[in-house]
PDB file of N, CA and C in Angstrom:
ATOM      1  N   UNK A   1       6.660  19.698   2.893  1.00  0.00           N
ATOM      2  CA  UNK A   1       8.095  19.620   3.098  1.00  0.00           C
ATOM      3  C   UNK A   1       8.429  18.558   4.150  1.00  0.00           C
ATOM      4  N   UNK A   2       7.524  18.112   4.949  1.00  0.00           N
ATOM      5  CA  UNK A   2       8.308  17.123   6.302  1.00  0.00           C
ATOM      6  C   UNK A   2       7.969  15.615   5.583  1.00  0.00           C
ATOM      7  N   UNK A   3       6.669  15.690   4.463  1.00  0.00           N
ATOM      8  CA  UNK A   3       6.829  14.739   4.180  1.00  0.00           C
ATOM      9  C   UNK A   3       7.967  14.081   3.051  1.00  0.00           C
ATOM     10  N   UNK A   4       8.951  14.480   2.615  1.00  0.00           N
ATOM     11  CA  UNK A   4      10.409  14.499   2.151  1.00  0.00           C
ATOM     12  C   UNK A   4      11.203  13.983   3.123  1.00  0.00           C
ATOM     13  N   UNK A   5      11.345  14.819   4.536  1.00  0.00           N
ATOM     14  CA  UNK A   5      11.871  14.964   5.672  1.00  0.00           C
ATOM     15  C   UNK A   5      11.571  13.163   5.843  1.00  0.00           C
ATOM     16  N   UNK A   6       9.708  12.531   6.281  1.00  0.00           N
ATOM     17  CA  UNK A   6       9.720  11.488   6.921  1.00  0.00           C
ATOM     18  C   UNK A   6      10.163  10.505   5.588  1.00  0.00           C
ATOM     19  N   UNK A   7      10.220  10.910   4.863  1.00  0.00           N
ATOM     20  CA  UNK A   7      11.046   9.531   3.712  1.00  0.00           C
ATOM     21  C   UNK A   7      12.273   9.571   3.692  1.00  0.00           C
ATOM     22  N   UNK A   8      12.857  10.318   4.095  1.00  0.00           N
ATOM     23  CA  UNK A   8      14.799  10.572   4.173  1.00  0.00           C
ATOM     24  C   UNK A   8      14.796   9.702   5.168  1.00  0.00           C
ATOM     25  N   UNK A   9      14.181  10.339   6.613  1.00  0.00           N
ATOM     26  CA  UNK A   9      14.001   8.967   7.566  1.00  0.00           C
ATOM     27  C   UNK A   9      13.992   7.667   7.819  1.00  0.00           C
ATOM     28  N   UNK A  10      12.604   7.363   6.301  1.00  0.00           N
ATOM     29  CA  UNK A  10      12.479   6.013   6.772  1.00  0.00           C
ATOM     30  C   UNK A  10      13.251   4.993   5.927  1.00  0.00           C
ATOM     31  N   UNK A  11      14.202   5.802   4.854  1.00  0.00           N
ATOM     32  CA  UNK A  11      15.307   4.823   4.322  1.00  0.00           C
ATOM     33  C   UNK A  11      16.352   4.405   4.793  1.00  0.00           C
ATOM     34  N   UNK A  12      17.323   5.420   6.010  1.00  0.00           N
ATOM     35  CA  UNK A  12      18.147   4.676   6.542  1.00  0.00           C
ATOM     36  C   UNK A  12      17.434   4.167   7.717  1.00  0.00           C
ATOM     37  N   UNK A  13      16.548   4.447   8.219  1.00  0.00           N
ATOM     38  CA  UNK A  13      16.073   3.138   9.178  1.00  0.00           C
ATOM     39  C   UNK A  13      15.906   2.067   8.290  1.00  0.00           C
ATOM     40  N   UNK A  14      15.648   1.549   7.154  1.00  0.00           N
ATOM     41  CA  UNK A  14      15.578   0.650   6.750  1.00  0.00           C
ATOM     42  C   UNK A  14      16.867  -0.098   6.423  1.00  0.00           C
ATOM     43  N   UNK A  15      17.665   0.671   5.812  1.00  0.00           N
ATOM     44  CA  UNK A  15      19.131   0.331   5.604  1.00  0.00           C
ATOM     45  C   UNK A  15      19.964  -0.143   6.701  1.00  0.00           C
ATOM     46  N   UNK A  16      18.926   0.580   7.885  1.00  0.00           N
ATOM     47  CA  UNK A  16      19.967  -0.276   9.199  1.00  0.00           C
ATOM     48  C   UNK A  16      19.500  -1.188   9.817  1.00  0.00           C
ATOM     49  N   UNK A  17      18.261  -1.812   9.178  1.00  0.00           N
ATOM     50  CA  UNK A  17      18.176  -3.063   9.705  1.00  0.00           C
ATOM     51  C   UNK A  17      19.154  -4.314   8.846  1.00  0.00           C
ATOM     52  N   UNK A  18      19.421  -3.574   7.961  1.00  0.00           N
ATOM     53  CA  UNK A  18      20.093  -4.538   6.737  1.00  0.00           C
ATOM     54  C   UNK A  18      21.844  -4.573   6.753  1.00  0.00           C
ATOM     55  N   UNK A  19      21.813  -3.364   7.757  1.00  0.00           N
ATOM     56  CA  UNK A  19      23.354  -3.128   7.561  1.00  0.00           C
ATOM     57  C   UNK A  19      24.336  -3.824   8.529  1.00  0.00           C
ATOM     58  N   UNK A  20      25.643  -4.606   7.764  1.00  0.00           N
ATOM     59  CA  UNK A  20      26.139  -5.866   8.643  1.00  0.00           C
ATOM     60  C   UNK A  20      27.179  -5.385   9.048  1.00  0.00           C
ATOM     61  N   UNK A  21      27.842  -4.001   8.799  1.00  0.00           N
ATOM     62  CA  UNK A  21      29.489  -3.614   9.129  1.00  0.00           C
ATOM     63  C   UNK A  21      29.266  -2.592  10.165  1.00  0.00           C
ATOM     64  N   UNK A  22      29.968  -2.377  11.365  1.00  0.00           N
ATOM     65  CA  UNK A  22      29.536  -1.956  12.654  1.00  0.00           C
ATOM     66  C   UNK A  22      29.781  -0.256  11.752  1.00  0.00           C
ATOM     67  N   UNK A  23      30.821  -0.344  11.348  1.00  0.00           N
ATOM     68  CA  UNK A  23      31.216   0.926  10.625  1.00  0.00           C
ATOM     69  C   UNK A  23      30.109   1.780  10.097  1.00  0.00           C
ATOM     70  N   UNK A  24      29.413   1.155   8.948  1.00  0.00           N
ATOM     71  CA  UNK A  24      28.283   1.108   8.256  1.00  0.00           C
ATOM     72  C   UNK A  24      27.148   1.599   9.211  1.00  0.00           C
ATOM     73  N   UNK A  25      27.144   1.228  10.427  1.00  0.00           N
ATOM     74  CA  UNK A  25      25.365   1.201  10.907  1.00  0.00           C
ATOM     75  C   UNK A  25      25.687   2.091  11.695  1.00  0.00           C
ATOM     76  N   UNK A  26      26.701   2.548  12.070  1.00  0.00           N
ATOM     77  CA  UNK A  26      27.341   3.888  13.228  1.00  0.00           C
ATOM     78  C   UNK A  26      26.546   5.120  12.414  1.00  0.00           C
ATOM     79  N   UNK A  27      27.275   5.142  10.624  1.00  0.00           N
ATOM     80  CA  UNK A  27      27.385   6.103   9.593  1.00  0.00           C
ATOM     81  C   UNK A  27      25.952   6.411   9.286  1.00  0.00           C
ATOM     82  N   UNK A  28      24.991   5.153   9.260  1.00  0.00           N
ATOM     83  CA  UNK A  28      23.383   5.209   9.129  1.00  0.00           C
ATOM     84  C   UNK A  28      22.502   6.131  10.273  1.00  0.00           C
ATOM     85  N   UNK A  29      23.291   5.564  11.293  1.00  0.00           N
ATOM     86  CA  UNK A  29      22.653   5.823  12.741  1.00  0.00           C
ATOM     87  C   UNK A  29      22.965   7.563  12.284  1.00  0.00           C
ATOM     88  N   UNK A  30      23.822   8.348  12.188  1.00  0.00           N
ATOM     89  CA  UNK A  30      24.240   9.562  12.351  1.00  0.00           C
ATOM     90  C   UNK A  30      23.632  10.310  11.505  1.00  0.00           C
ATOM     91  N   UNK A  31      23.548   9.728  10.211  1.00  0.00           N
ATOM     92  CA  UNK A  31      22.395  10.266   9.051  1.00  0.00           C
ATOM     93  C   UNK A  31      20.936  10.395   9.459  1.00  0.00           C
ATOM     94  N   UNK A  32      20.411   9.365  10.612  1.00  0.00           N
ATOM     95  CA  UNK A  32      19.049   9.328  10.595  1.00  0.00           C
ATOM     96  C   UNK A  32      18.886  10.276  11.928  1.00  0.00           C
ATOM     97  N   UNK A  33      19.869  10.640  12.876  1.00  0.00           N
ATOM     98  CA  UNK A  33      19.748  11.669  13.772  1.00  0.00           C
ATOM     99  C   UNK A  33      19.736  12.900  13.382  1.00  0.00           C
ATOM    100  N   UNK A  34      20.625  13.244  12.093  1.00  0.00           N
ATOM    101  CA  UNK A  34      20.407  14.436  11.666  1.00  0.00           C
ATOM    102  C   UNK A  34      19.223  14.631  11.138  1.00  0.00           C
ATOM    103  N   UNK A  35      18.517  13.464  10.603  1.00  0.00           N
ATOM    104  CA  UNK A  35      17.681  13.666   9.480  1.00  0.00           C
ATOM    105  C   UNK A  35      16.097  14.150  10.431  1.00  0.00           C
ATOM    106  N   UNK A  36      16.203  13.436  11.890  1.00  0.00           N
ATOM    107  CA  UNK A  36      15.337  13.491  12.895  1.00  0.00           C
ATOM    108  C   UNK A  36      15.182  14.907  13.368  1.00  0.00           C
ATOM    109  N   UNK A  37      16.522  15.236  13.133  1.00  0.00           N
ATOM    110  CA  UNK A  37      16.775  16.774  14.195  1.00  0.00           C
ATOM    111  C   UNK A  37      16.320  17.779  13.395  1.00  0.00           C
ATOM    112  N   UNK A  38      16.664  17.821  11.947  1.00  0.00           N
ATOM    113  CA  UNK A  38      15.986  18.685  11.097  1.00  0.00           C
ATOM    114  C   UNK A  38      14.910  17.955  10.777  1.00  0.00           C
ATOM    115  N   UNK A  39      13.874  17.508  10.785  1.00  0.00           N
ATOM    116  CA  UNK A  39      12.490  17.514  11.245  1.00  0.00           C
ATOM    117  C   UNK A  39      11.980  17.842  12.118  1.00  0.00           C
ATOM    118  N   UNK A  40      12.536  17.784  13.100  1.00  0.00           N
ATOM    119  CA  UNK A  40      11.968  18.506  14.174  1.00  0.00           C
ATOM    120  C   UNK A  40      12.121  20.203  14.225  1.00  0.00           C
ATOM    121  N   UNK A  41      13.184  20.842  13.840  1.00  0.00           N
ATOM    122  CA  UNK A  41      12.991  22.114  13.383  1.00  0.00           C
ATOM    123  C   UNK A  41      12.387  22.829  12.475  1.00  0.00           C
ATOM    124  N   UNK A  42      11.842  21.564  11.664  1.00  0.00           N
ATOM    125  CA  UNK A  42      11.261  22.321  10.770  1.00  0.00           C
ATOM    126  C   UNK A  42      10.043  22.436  11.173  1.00  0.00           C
ATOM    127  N   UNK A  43       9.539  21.169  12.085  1.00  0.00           N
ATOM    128  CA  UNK A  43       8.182  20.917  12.566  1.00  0.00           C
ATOM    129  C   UNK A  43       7.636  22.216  13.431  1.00  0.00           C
ATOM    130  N   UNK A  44       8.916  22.234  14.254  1.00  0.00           N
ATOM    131  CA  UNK A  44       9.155  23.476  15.353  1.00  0.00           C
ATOM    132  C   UNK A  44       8.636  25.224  14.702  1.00  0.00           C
ATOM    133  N   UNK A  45       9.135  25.076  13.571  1.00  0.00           N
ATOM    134  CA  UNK A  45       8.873  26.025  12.697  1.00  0.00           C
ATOM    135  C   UNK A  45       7.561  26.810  12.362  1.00  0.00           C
ATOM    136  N   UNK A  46       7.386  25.521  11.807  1.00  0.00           N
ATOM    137  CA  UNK A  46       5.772  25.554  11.028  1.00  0.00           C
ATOM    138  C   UNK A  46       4.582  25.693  12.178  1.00  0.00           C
ATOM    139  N   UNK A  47       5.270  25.125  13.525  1.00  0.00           N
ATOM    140  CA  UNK A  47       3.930  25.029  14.678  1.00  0.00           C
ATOM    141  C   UNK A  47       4.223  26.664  14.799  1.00  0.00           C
ATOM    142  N   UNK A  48       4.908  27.255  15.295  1.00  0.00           N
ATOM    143  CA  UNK A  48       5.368  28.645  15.437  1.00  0.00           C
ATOM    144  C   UNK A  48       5.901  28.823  16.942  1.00  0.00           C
ATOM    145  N   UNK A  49       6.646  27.964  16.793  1.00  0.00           N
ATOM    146  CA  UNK A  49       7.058  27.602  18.474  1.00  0.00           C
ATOM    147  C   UNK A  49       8.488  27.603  18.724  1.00  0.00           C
ATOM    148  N   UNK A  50       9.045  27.914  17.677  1.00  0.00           N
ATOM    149  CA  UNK A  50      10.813  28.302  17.098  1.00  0.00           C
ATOM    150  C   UNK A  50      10.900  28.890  16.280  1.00  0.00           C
ATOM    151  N   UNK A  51      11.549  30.654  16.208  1.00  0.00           N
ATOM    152  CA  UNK A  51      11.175  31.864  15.331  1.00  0.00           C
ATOM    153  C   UNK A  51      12.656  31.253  14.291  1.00  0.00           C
ATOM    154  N   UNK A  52      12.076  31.622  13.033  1.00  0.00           N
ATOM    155  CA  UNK A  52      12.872  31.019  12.023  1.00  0.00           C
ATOM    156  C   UNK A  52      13.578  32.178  11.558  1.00  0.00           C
ATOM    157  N   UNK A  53      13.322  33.181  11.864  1.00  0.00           N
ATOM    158  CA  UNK A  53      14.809  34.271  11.345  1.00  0.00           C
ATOM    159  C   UNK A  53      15.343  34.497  12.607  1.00  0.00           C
ATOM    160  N   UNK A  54      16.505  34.863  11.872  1.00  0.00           N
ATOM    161  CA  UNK A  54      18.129  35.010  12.989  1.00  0.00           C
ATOM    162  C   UNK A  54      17.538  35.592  14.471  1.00  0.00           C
ATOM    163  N   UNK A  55      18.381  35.530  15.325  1.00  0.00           N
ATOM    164  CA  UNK A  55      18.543  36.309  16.352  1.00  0.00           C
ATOM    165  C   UNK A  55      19.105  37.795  16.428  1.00  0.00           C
ATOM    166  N   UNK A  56      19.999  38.185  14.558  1.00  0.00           N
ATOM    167  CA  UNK A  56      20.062  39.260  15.182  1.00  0.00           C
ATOM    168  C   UNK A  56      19.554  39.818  13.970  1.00  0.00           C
TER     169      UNK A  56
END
């Protein structure tokens, strides 16, 4: 599953080296933070170092 996760990743990093409208590379940038942040929870997950059912 993270390897999905690191290819979602490494397309808009790629797209934002390419991308020329400030608009555009803001919208990339925000996609690839989310895309970072849920990898890391999931990573968080799987190590067993962030309990994956609810709190309550």
């Amino acid at each position: 599953m993270t390897y999905e996760f690191e290819i979602q990743i490494e397309e808009p990093r790629a797209e934002l080296n390419n991308a020329c409208d400030a608009a555009e590379r803001r919208a990339i940038q925000t996609e690839l933070e989310l895309s970072r942040a849920e990898l890391a929870i999931i990573t968080a997950e799987q190590d067993g170092s962030v309990d994956a059912e609810p709190p309550f």
